[in-house]
C-alpha atoms as a PDB file:
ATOM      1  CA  UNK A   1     228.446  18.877 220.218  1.00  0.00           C
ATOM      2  CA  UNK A   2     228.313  18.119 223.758  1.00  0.00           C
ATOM      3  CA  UNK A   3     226.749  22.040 224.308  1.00  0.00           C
ATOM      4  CA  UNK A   4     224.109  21.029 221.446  1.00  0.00           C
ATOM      5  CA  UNK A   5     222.735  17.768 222.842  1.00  0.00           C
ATOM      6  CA  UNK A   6     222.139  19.558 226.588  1.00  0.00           C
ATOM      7  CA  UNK A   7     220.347  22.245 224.940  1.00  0.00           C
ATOM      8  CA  UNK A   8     217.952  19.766 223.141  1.00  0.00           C
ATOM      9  CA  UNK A   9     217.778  17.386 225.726  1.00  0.00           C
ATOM     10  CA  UNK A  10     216.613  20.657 228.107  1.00  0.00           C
ATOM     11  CA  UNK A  11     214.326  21.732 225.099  1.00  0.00           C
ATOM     12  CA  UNK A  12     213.097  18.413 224.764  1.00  0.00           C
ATOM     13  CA  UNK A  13     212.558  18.022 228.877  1.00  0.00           C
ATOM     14  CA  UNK A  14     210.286  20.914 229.052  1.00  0.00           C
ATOM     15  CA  UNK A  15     208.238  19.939 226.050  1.00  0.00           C
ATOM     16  CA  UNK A  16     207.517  16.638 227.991  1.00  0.00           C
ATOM     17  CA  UNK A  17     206.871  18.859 231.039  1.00  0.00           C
ATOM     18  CA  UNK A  18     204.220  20.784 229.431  1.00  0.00           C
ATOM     19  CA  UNK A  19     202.456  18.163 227.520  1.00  0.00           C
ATOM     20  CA  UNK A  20     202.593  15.866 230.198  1.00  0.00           C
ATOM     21  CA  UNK A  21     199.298  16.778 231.998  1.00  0.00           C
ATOM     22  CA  UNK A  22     197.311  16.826 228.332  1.00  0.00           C
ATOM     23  CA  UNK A  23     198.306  13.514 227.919  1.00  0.00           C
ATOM     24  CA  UNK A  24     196.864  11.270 230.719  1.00  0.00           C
ATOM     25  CA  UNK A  25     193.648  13.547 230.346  1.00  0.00           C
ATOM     26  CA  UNK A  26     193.378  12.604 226.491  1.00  0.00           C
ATOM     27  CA  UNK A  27     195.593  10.273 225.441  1.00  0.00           C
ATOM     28  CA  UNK A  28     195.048   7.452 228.385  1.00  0.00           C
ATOM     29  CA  UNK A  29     192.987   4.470 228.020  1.00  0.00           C
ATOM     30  CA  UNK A  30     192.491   3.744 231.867  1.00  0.00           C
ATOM     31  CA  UNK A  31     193.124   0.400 233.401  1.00  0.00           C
ATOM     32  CA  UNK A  32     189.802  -1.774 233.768  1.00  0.00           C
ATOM     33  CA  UNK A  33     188.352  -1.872 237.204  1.00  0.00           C
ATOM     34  CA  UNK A  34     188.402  -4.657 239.166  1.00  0.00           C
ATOM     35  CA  UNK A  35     185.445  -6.525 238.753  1.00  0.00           C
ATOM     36  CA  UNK A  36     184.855  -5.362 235.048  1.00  0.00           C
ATOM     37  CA  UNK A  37     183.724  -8.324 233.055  1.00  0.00           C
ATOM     38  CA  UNK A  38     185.153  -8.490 229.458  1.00  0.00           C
ATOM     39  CA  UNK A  39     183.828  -9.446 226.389  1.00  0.00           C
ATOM     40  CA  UNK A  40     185.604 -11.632 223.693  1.00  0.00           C
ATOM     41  CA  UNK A  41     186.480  -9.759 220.643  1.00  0.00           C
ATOM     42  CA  UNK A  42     187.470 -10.417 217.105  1.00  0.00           C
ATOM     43  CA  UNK A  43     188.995  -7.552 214.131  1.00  0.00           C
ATOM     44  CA  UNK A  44     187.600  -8.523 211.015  1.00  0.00           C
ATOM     45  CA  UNK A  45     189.026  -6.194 208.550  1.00  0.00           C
ATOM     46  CA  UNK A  46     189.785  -2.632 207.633  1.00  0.00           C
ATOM     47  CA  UNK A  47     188.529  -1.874 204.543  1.00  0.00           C
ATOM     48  CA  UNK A  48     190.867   0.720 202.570  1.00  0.00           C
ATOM     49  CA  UNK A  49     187.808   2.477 200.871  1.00  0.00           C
ATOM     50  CA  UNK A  50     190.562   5.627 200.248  1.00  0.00           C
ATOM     51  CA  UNK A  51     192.241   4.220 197.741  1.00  0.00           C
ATOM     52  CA  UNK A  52     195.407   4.985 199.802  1.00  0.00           C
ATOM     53  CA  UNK A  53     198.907   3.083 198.327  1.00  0.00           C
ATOM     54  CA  UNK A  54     202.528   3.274 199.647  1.00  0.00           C
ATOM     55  CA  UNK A  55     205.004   0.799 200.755  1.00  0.00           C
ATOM     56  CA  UNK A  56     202.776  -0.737 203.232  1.00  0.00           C
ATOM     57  CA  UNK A  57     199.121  -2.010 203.076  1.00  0.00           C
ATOM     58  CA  UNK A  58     196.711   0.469 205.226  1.00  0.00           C
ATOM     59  CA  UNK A  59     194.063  -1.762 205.973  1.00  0.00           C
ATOM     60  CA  UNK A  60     196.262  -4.809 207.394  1.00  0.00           C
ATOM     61  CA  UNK A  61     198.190  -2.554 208.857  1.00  0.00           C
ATOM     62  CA  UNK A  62     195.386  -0.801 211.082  1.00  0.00           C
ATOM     63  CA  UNK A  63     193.604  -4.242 211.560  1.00  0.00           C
ATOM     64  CA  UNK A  64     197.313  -5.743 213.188  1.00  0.00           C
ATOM     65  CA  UNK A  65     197.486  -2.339 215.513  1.00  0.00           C
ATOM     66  CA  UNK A  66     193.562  -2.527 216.884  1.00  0.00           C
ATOM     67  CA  UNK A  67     194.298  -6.072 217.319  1.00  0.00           C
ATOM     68  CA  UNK A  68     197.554  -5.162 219.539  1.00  0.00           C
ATOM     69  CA  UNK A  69     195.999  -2.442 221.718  1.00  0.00           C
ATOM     70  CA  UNK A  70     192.711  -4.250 222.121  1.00  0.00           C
ATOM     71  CA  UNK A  71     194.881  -7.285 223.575  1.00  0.00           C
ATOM     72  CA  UNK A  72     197.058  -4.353 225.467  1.00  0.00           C
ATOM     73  CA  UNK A  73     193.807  -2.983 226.938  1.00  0.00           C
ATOM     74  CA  UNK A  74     193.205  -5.052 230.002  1.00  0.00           C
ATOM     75  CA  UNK A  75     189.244  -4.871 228.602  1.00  0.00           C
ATOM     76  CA  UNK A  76     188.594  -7.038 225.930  1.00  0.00           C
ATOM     77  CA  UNK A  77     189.261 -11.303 225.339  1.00  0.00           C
ATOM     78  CA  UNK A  78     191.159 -10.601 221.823  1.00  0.00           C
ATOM     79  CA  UNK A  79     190.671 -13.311 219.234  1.00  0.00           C
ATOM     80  CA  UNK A  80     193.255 -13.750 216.504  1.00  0.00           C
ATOM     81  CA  UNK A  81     192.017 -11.989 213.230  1.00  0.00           C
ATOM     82  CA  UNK A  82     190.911 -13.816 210.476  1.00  0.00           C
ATOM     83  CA  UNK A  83     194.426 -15.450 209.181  1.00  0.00           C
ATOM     84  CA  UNK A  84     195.585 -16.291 212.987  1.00  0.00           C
ATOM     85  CA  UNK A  85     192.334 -18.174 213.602  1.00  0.00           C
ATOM     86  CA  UNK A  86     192.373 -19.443 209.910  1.00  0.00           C
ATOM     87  CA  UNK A  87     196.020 -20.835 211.171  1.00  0.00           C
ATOM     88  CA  UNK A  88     194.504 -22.148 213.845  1.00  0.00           C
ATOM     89  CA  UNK A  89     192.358 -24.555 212.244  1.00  0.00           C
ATOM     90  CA  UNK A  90     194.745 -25.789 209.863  1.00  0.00           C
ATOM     91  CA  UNK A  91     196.714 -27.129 212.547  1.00  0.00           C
ATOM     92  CA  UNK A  92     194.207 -28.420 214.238  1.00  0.00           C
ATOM     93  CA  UNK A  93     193.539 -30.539 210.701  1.00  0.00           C
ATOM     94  CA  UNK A  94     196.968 -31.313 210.764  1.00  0.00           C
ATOM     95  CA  UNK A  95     196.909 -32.973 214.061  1.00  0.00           C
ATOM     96  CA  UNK A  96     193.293 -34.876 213.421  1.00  0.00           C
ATOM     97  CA  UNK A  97     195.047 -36.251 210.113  1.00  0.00           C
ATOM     98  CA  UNK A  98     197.322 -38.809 212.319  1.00  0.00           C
ATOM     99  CA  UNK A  99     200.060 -36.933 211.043  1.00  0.00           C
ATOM    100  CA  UNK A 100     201.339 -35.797 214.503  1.00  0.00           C
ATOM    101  CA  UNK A 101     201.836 -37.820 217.761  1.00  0.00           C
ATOM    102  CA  UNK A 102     199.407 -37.674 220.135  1.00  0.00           C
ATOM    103  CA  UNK A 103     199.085 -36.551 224.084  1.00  0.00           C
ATOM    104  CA  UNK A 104     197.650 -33.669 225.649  1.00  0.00           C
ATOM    105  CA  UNK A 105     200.155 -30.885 223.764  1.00  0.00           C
ATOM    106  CA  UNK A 106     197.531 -31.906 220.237  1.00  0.00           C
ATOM    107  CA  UNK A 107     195.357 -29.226 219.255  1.00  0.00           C
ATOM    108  CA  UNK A 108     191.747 -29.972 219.715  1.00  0.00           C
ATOM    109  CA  UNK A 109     188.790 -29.292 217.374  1.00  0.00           C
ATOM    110  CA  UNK A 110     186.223 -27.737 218.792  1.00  0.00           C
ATOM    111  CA  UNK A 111     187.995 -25.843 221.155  1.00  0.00           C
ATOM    112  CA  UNK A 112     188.050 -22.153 219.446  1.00  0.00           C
ATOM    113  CA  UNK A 113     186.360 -19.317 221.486  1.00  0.00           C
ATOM    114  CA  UNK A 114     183.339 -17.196 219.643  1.00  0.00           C
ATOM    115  CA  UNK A 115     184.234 -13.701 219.167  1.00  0.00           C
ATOM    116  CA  UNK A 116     180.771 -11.990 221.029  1.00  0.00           C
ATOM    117  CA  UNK A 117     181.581  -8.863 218.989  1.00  0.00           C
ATOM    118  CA  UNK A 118     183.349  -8.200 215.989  1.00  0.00           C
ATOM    119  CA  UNK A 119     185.049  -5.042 214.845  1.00  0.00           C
ATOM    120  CA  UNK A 120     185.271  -3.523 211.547  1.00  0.00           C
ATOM    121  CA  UNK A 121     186.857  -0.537 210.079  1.00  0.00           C
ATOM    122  CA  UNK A 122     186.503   1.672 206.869  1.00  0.00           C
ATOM    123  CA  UNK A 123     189.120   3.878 206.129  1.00  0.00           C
ATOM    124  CA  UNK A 124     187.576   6.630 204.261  1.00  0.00           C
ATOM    125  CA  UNK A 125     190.578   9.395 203.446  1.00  0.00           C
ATOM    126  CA  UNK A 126     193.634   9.643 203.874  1.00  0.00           C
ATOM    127  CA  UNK A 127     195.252  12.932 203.464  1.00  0.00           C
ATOM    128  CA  UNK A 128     199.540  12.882 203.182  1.00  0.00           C
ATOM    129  CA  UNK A 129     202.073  15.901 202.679  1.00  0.00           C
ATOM    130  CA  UNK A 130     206.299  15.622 202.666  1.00  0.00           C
ATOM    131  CA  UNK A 131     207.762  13.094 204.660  1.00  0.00           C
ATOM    132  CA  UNK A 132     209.287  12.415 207.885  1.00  0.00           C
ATOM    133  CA  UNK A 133     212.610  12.720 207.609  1.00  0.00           C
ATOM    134  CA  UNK A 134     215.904  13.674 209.543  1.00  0.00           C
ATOM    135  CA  UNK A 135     215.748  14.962 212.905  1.00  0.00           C
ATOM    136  CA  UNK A 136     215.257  13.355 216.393  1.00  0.00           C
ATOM    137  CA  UNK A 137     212.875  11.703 218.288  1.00  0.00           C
ATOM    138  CA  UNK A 138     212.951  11.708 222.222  1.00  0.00           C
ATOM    139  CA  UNK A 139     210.569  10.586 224.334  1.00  0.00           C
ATOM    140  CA  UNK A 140     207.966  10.584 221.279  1.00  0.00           C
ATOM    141  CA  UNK A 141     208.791  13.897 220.298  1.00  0.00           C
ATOM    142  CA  UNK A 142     209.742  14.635 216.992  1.00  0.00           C
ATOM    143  CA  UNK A 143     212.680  17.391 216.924  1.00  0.00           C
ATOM    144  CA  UNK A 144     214.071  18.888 214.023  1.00  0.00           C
ATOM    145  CA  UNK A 145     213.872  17.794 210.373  1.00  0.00           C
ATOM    146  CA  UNK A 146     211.090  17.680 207.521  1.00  0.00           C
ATOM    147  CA  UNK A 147     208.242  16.348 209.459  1.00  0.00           C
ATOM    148  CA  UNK A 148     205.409  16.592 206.974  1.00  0.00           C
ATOM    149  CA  UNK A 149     202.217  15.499 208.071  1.00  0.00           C
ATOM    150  CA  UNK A 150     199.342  12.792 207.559  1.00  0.00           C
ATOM    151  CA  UNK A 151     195.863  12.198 208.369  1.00  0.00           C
ATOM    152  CA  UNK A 152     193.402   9.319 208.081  1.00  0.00           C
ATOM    153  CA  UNK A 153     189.542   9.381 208.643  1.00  0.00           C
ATOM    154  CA  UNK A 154     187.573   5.988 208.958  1.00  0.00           C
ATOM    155  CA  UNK A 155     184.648   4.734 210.500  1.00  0.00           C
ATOM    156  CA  UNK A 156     184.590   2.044 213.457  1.00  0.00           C
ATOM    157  CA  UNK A 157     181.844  -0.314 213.559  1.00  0.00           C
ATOM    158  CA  UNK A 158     181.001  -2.654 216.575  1.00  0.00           C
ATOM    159  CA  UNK A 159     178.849  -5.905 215.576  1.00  0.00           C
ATOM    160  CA  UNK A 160     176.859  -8.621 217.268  1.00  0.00           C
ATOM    161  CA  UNK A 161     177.963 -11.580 216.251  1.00  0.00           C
ATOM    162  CA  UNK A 162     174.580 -13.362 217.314  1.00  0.00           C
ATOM    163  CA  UNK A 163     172.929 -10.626 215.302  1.00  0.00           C
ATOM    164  CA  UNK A 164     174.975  -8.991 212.862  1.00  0.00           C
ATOM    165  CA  UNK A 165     173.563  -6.077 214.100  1.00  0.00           C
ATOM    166  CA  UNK A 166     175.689  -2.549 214.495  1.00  0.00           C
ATOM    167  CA  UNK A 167     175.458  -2.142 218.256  1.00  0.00           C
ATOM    168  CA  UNK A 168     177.894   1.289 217.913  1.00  0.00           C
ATOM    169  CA  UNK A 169     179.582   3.047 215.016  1.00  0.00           C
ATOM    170  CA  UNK A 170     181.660   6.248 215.371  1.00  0.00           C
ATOM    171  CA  UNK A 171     183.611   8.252 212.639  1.00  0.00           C
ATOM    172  CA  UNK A 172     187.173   9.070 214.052  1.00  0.00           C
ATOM    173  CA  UNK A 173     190.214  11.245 212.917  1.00  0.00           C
ATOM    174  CA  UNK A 174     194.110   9.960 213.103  1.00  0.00           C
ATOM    175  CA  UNK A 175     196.656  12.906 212.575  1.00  0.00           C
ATOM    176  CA  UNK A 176     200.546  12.295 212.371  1.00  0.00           C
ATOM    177  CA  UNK A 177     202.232  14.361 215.132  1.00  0.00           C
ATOM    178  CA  UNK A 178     199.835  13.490 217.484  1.00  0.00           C
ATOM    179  CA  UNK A 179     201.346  11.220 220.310  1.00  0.00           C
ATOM    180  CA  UNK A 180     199.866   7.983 220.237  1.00  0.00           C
ATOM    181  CA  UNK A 181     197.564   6.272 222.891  1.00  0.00           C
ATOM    182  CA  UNK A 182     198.627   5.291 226.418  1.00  0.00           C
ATOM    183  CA  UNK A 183     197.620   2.509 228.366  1.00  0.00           C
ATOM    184  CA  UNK A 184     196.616   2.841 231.543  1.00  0.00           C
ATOM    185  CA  UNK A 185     197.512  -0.361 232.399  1.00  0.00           C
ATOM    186  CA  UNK A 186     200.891  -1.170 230.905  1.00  0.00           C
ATOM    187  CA  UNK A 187     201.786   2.541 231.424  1.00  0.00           C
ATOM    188  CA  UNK A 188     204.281   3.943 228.271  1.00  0.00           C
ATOM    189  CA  UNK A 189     206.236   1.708 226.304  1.00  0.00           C
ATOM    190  CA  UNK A 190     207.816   4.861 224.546  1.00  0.00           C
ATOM    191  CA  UNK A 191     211.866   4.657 224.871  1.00  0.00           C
ATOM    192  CA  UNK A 192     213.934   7.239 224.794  1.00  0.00           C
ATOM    193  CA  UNK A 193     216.117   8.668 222.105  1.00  0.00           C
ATOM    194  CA  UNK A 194     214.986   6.468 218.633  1.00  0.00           C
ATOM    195  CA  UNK A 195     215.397   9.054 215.620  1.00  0.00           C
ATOM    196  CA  UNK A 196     218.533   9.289 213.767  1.00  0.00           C
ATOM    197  CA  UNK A 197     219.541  11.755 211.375  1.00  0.00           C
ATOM    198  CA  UNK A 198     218.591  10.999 207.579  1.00  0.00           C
ATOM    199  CA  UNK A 199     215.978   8.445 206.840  1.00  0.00           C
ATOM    200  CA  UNK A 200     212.852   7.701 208.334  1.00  0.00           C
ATOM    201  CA  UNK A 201     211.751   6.269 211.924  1.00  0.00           C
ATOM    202  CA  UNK A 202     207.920   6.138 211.758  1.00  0.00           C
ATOM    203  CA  UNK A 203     206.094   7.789 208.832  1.00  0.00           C
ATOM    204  CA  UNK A 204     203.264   9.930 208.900  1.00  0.00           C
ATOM    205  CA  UNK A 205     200.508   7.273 208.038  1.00  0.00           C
ATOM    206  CA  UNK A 206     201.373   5.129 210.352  1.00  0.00           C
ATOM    207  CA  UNK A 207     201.554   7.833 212.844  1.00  0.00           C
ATOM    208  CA  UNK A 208     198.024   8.833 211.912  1.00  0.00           C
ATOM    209  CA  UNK A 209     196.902   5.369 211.860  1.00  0.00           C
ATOM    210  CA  UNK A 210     197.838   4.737 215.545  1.00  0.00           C
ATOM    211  CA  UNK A 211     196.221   7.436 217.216  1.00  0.00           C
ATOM    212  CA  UNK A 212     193.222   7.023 214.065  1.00  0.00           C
ATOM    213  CA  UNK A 213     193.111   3.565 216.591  1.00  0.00           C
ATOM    214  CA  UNK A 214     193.440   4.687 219.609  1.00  0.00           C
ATOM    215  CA  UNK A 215     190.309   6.858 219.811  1.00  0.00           C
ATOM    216  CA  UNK A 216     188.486   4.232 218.134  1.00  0.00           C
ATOM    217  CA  UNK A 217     189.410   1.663 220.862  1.00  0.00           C
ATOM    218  CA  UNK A 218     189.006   4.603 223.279  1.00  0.00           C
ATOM    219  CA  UNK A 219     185.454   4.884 221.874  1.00  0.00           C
ATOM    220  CA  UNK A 220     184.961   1.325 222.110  1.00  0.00           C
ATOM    221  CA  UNK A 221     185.607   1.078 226.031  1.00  0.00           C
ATOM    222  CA  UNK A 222     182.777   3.786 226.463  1.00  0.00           C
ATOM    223  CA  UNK A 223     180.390   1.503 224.556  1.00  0.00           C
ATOM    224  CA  UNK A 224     180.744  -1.337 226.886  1.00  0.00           C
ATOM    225  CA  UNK A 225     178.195  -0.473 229.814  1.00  0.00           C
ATOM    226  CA  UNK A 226     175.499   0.141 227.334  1.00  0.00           C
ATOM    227  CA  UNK A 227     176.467  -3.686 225.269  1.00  0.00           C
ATOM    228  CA  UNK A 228     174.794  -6.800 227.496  1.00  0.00           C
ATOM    229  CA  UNK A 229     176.628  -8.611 229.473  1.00  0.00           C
ATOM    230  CA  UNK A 230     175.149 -12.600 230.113  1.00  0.00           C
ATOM    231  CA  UNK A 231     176.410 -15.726 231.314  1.00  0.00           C
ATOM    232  CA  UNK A 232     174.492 -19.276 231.535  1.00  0.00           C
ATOM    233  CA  UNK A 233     174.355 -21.872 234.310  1.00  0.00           C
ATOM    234  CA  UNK A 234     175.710 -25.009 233.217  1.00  0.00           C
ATOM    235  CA  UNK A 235     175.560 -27.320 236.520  1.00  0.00           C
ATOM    236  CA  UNK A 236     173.531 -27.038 239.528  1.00  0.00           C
ATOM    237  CA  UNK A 237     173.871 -29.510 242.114  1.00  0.00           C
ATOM    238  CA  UNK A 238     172.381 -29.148 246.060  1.00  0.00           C
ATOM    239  CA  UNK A 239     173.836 -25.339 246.441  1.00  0.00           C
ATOM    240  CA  UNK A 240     176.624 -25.490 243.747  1.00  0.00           C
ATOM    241  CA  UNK A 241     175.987 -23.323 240.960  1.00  0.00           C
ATOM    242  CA  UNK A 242     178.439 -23.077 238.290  1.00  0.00           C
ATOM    243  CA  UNK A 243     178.472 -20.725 235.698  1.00  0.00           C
ATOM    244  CA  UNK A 244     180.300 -20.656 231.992  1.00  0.00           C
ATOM    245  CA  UNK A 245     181.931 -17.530 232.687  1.00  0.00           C
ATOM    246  CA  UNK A 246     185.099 -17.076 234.703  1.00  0.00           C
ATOM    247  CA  UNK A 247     188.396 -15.015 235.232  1.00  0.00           C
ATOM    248  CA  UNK A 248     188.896 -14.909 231.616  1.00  0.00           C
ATOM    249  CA  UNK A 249     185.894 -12.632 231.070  1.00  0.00           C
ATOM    250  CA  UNK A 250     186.674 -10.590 234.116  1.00  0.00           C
ATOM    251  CA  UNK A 251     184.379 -12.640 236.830  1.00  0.00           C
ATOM    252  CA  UNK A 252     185.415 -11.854 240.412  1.00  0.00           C
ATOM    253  CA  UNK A 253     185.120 -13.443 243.696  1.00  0.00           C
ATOM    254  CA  UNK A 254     182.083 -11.349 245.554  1.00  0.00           C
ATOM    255  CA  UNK A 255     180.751 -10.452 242.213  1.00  0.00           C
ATOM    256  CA  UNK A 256     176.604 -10.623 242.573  1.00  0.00           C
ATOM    257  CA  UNK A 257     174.657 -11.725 239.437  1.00  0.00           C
ATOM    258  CA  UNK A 258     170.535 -12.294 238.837  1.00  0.00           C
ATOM    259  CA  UNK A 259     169.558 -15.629 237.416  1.00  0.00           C
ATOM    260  CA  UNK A 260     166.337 -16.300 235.500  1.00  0.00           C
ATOM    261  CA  UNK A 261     164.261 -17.047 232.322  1.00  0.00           C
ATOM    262  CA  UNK A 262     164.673 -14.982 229.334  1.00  0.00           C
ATOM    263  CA  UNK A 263     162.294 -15.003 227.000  1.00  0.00           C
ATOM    264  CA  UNK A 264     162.782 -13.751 223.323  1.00  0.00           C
ATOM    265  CA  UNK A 265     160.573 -11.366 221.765  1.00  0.00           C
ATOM    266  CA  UNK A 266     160.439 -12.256 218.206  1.00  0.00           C
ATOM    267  CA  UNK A 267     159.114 -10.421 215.178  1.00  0.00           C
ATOM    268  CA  UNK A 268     156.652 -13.322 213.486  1.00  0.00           C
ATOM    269  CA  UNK A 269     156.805 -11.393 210.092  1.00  0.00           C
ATOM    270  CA  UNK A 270     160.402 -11.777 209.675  1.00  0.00           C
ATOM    271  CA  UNK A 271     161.960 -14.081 212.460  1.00  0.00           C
ATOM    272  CA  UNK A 272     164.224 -11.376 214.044  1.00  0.00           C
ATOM    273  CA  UNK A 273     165.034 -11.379 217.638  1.00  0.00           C
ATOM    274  CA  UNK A 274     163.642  -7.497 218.188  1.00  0.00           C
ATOM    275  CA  UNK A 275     164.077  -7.873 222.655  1.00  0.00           C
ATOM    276  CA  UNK A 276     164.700 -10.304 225.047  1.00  0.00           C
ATOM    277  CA  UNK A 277     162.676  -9.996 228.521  1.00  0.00           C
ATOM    278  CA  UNK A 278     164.382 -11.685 231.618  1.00  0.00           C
ATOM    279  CA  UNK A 279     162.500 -12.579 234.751  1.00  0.00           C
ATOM    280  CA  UNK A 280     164.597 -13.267 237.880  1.00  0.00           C
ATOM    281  CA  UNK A 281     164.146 -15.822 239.862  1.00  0.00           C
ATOM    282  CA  UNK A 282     167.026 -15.963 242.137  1.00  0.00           C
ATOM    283  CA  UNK A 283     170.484 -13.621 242.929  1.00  0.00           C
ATOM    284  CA  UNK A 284     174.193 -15.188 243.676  1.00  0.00           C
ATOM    285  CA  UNK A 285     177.324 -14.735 244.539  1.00  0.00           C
ATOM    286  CA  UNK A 286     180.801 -15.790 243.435  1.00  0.00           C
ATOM    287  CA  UNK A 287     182.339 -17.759 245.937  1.00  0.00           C
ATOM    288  CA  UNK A 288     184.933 -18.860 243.469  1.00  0.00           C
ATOM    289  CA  UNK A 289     186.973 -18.424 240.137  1.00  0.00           C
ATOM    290  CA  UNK A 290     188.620 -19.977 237.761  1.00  0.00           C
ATOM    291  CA  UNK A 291     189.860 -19.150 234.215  1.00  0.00           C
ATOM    292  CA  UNK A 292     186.718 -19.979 232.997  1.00  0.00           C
ATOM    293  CA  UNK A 293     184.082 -20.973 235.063  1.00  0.00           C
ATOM    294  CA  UNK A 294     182.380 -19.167 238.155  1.00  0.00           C
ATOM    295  CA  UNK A 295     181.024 -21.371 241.464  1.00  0.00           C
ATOM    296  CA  UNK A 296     178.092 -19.333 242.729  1.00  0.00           C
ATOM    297  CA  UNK A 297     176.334 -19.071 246.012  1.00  0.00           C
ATOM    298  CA  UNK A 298     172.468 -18.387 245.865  1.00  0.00           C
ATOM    299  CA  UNK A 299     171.799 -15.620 248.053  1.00  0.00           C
ATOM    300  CA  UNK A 300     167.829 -15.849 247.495  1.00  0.00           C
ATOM    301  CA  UNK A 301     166.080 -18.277 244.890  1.00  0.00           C
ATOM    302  CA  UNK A 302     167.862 -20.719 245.375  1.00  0.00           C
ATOM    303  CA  UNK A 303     165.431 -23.579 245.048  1.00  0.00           C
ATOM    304  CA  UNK A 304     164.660 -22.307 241.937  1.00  0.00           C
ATOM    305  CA  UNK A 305     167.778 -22.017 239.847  1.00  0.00           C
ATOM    306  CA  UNK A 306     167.873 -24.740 237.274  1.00  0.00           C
ATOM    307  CA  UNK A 307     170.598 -25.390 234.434  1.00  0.00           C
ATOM    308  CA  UNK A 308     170.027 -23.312 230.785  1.00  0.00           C
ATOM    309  CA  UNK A 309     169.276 -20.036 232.985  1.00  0.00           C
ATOM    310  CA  UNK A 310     170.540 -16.899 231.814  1.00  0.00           C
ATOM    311  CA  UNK A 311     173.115 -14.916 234.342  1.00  0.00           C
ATOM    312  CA  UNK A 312     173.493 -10.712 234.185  1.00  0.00           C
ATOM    313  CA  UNK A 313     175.209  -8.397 236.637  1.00  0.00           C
ATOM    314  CA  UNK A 314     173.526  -7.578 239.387  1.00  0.00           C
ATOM    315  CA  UNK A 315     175.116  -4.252 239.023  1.00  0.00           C
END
């Protein structure tokens, strides 16, 4: 016995060796870079279109693991889903009904952050042969046993919330077998030996849903230089500028930004925001942070930064 586990933990070793490289080249969501600002972000559903049924339901099931590795990310303010957020507000009810005693610890109304883009997924196929079952698992690697396979095709859609508009859509493929996404920031959370012999560890869907997700989320950090970025100035006093955005959406101390007018370029047939068209007027810098608003220094402008102005990256 002793004989048998060196000789698959040596097997197993030099699997890892040789698939090592592959995955941080495609399998690695990177860390954000400093200064990255971050968007607030909300899953709405997943929509099992494939008619898929087992012992587990598909489409909450993919909603609760983009809604994990989104928060995991580094890139994105994640918003509770739908039920968390509906949760939310019932116990903020609760506490405006007198029911609870008062102080600082009640929940406010009011208080709930906007989701700036919403995510939702269509699960289109799903594809499923034998089952995972028996063998070992080390280091992610499946060893030994019926493995079977899985895989799942759905569609990712990124929405405006101001708009309702699809800003980016991308059809993706999740297989089973395939190791699931790394984050760069967090680094592996894989373990070491999990599988046991007889029954199952992690079936194939599941399998096929995770890394189904973690190209789509992959995908969705791509999309996020080409999506606008905008803050607004909510206090200016002498040469104190404060803006509504701070270290919760990724602002940084020496961070430059252009302030002006934007005007709205509207379609007068329908009513639909088709542009906006910003003139600057002045350019700032952070001077200071905090969770969520930004003190800014005007570098040029200055006398002509008022409060309602619109704020983008300088760069």
């Amino acid at each position: 016995m002793k004989i048998f586990k060196g000789l698959l933990i040596g097997a197993v070793t030099v699997m890892v060796m040789q698939t090592s490289s592959l995955w941080a080249e495609e399998n690695e969501i990177p860390a954000p870079p400093k200064g990255a600002l971050k968007y607030s972000v909300m899953v709405k559903t997943f929509k099992n279109e494939a008619g898929w049924s087992g012992k587990w339901s598909i489409g909450d099931g993919m909603k609760t693991v983009m809604t994990d590795m989104l928060n995991k990310s580094g890139w994105f303010i994640t918003l509770g889903d739908d039920e968390m957020r509906k949760a939310a507000m019932e116990e903020q009810d609760f506490a405006a009904g007198g029911r609870t005693a008062g102080g600082k610890k009640k929940p406010k109304m009011g208080r709930m952050t906007p989701a700036q883009l919403l995510v939702r997924g269509s699960i289109t196929n799903v594809q499923e042969t034998g089952s995972k079952e028996g063998g070992l698992n080390f280091m992610g690697i499946h060893v030994g046993g019926d493995t079977g396979s899985a895989e799942i095709n759905f569609t990712i859609y990124i929405i405006d919330s101001e708009t309702g508009q699809v800003v980016a859509s991308k059809s993706v493929v999740g297989e089973s077998g395939k190791r699931g996404y790394k984050l760069g920031y967090y680094g592996s959370e894989l373990g070491g030996l999990t599988g046991m012999f007889g029954g199952e560890d992690k079936d194939n869907v599941m399998e096929a849903a995770e890394n189904a997700v973690g190209k789509a989320l992959a995908f969705m950090v791509k999309q996020l230089d080409s999506i606008p970025w905008e803050g607004t100035v909510i206090l200016v006093k002498g040469d104190k500028v404060i803006m509504n955005r701070g270290e919760r959406e990724g602002v940084s101390v020496g961070k430059m930004f252009k302030i002006g007018e934007v005007e709205e370029l509207v379609d007068p047939d329908t009513g639909e925001v088709l542009d906006s068209e910003m003139t600057p007027v002045a350019t700032a810098k952070v001077i200071k942070v905090k969770e969520k608003i930004s003190y800014l220094k005007p570098v040029s402008g200055g006398d002509k930064i008022a409060k309602g102005m619109t704020v983008f990256p300088a760069n």
